[in-house]
Protein backbone atom coordinates (compact mmCIF):
# COMPACT_ATOMS: atom_id res chain seq x y z
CA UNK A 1 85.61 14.18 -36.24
CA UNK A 2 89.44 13.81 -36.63
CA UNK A 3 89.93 16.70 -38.51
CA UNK A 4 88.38 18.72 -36.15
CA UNK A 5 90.79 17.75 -33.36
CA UNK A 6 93.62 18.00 -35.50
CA UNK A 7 92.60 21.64 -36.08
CA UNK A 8 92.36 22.29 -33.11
CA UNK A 9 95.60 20.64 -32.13
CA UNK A 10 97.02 23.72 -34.63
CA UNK A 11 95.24 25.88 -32.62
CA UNK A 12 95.93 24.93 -29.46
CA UNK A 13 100.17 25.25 -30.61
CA UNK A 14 99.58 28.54 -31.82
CA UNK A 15 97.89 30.02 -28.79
CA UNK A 16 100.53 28.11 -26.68
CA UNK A 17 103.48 29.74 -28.83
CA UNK A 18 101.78 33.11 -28.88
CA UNK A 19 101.05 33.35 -25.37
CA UNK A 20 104.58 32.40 -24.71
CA UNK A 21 106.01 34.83 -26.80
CA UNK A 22 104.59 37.30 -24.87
CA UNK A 23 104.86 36.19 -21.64
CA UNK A 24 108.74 35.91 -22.12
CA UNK A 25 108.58 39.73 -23.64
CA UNK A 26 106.43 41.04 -20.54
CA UNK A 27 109.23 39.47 -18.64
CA UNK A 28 111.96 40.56 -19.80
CA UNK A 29 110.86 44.04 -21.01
CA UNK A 30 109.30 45.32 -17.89
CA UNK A 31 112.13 45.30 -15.40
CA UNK A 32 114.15 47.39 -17.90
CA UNK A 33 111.32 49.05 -19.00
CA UNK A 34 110.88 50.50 -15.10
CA UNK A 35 114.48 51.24 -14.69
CA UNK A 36 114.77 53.32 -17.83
CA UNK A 37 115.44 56.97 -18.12
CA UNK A 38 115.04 57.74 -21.74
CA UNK A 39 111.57 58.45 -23.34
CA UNK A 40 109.59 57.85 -26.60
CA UNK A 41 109.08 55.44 -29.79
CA UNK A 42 112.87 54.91 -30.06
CA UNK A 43 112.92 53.40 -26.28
CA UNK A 44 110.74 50.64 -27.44
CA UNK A 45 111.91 49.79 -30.59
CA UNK A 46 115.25 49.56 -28.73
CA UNK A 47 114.36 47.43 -25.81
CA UNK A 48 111.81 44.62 -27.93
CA UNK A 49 115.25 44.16 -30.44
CA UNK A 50 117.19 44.06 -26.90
CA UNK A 51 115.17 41.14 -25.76
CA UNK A 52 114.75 39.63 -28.88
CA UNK A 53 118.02 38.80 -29.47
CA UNK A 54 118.66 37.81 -26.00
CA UNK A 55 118.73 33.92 -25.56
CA UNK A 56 117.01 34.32 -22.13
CA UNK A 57 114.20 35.25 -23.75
CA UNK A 58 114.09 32.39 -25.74
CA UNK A 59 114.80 29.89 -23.34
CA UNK A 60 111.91 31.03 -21.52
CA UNK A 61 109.88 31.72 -24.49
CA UNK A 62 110.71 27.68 -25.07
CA UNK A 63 109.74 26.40 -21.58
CA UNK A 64 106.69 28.64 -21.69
CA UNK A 65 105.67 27.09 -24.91
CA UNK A 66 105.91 23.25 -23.24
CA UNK A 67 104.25 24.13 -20.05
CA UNK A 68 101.15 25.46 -22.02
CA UNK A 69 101.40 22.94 -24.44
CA UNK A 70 101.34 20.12 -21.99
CA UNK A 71 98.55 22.02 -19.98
CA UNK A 72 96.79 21.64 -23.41
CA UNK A 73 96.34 18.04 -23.54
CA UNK A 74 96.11 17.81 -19.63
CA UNK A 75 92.34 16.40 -18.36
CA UNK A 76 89.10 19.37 -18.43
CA UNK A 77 90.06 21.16 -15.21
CA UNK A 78 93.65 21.31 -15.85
CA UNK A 79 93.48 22.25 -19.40
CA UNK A 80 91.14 25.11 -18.30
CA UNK A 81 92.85 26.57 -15.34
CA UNK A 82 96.69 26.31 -17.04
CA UNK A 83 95.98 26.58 -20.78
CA UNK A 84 92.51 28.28 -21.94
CA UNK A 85 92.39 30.66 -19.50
CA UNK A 86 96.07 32.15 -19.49
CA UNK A 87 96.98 32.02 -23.20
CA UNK A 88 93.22 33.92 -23.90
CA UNK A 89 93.70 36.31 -21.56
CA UNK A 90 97.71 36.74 -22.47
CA UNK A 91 96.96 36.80 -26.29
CA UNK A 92 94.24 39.42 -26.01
CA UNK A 93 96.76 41.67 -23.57
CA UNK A 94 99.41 41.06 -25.95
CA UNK A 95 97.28 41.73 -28.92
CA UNK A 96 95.91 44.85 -27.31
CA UNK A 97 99.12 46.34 -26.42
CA UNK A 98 100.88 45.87 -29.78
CA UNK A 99 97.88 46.91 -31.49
CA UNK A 100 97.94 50.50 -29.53
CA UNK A 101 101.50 50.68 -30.25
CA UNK A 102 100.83 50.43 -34.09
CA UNK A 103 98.25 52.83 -33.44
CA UNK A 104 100.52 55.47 -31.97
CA UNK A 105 103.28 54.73 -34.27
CA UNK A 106 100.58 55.65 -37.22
CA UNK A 107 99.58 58.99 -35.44
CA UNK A 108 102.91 60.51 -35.04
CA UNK A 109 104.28 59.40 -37.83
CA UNK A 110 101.80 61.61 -39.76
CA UNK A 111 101.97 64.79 -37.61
């Protein structure tokens, strides 16, 4: 039964980390995102290596990571409402979206 838990202790980092990862992104690439004038492929690339490198994103990538991390080992309700349910639902956005970006990438780079 321990090694169960301490897989899912891996998992439960991993999500955490994920979802925070994109969380921070989403936060720091819409606003610019919104505001921006230019169109296409290049736009993106541009702005994900903008926020990347910026340590605001990683500061809040890092607090992100604690608060759902913490939420993890919280009691049922808590761990439900604060970790399962946000880092699923961010994950599969944040899967989704890069996914169709790969996908478009692959399309026009062979027209």
């Amino acid at each position: 039964m321990r090694r169960r838990e301490r897989i899912m202790d891996y998992i439960k980092g991993i999500l955490s980390g994920l979802a925070a990862i994109f969380v921070a992104e989403f936060v720091f690439f819409w606003p610019t995102l919104s505001g921006e004038k230019a169109t296409g492929m290049a736009v993106l690339k541009g702005l994900l290596a903008e926020s990347v490198f910026s340590p605001r994103f990683w500061i809040v990538g890092v607090l992100l990571l604690g608060v759902f991390f913490a939420a993890s080992r919280g009691s049922t309700v808590l761990r439900v409402l604060f970790f399962w349910i946000p880092t699923l639902t961010v994950s599969a956005l944040g899967f989704s979206i890069v996914a169709m970006y790969a996908y478009l990438f692959t399309i026009n780079r062979h027209q």
